[in-house]
Protein backbone atom coordinates (compact mmCIF):
# COMPACT_ATOMS: atom_id res chain seq x y z
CA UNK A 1 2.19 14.58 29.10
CA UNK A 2 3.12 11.91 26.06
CA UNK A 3 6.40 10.40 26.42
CA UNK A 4 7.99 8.58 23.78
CA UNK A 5 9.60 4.77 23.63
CA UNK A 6 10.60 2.72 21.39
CA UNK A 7 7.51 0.42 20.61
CA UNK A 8 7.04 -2.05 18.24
CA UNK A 9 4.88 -2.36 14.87
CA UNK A 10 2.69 -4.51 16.48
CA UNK A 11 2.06 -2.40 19.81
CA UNK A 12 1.71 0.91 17.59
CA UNK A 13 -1.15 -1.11 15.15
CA UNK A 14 -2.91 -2.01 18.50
CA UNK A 15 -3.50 1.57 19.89
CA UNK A 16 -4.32 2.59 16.44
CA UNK A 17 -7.22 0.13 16.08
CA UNK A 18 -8.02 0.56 19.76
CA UNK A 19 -8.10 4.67 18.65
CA UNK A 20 -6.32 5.48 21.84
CA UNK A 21 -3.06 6.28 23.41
CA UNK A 22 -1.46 5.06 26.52
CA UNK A 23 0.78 7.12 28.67
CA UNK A 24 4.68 6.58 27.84
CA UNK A 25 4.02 3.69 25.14
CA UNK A 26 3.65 5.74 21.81
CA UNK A 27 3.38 9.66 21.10
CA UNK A 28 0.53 11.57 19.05
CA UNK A 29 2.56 12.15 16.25
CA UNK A 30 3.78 8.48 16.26
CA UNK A 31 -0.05 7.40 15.81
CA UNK A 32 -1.23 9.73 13.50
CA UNK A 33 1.94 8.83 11.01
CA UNK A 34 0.68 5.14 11.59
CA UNK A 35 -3.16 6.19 10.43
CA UNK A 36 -1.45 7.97 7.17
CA UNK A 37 0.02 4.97 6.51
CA UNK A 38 -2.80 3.21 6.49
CA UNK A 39 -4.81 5.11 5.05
CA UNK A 40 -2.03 5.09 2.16
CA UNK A 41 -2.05 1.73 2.06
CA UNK A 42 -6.01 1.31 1.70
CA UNK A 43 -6.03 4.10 -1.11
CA UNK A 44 -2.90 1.95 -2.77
CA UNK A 45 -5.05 -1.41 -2.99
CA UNK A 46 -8.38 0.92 -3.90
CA UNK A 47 -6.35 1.97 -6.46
CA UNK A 48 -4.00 -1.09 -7.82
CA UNK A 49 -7.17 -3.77 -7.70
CA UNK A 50 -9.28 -1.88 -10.22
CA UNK A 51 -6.04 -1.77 -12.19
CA UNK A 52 -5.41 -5.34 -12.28
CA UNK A 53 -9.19 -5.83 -13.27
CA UNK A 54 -8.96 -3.39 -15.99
CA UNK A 55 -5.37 -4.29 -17.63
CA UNK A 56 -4.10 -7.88 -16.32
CA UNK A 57 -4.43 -10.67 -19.47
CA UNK A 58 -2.68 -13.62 -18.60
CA UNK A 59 -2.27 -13.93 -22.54
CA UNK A 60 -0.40 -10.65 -22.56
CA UNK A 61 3.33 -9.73 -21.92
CA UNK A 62 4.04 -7.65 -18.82
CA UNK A 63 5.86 -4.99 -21.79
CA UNK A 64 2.34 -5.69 -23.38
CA UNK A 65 -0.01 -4.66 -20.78
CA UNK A 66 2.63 -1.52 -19.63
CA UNK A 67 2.27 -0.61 -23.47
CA UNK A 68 -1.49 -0.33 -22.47
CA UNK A 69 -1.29 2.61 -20.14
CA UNK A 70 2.05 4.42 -21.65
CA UNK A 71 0.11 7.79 -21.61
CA UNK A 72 -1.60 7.38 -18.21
CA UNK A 73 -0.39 10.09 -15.65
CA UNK A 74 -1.23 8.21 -12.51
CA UNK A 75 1.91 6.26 -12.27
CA UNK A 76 5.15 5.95 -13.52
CA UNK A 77 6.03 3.59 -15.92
CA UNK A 78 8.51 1.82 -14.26
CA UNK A 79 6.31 1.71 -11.04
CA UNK A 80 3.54 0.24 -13.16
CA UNK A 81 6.15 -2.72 -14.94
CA UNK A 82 6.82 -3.73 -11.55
CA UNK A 83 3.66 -3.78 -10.58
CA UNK A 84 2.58 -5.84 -13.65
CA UNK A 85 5.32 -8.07 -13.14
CA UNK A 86 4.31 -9.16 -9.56
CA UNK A 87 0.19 -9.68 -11.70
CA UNK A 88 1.72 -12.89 -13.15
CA UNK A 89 3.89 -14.38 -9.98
CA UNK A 90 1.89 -17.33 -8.40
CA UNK A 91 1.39 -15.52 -5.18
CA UNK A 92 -0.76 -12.47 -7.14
CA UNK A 93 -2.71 -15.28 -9.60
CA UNK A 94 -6.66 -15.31 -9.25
């Protein structure tokens, strides 16, 4: 039998990658919701990358470039300002 216990990011990433799980350090269900996030997370930069290739021009306006995809369906508009807004901090340049 699994037990559960309160384990930390770290520890739960480790027998993730490792693809196993240790008696009384993490559950099933504790591991597979850490794989879904993942795997969310790897679908969210497959998806936002190709974005930023397609619609980020540093001679735009973030209003300009949201203006771009007002009828797209994918994401929300709001979602999609913010994420243009982050294109042009220093941190998301290049």
């Amino acid at each position: 039998m699994v037990t559960t216990s309160i384990v930390s990011n770290e520890r739960i990433g480790d027998l993730v990658h490792d693809n196993h799980v240790e008696d009384n350090q993490v559950s099933k269900t504790q591991v597979h919701q850490a794989n879904d996030i993942r795997a969310w997370g790897k679908k969210w930069k497959a998806w936002k990358c190709p974005l930023k290739a397609r619609l980020y021009d540093s001679s735009l306006t973030v209003d300009e470039i949201v203006a771009q995809v007002k009828n797209d369906k994918t994401a929300s508009q709001t979602q999609f300002k913010e994420l243009a807004t982050r294109w042009f901090t220093p941190k998301f340049q290049g």
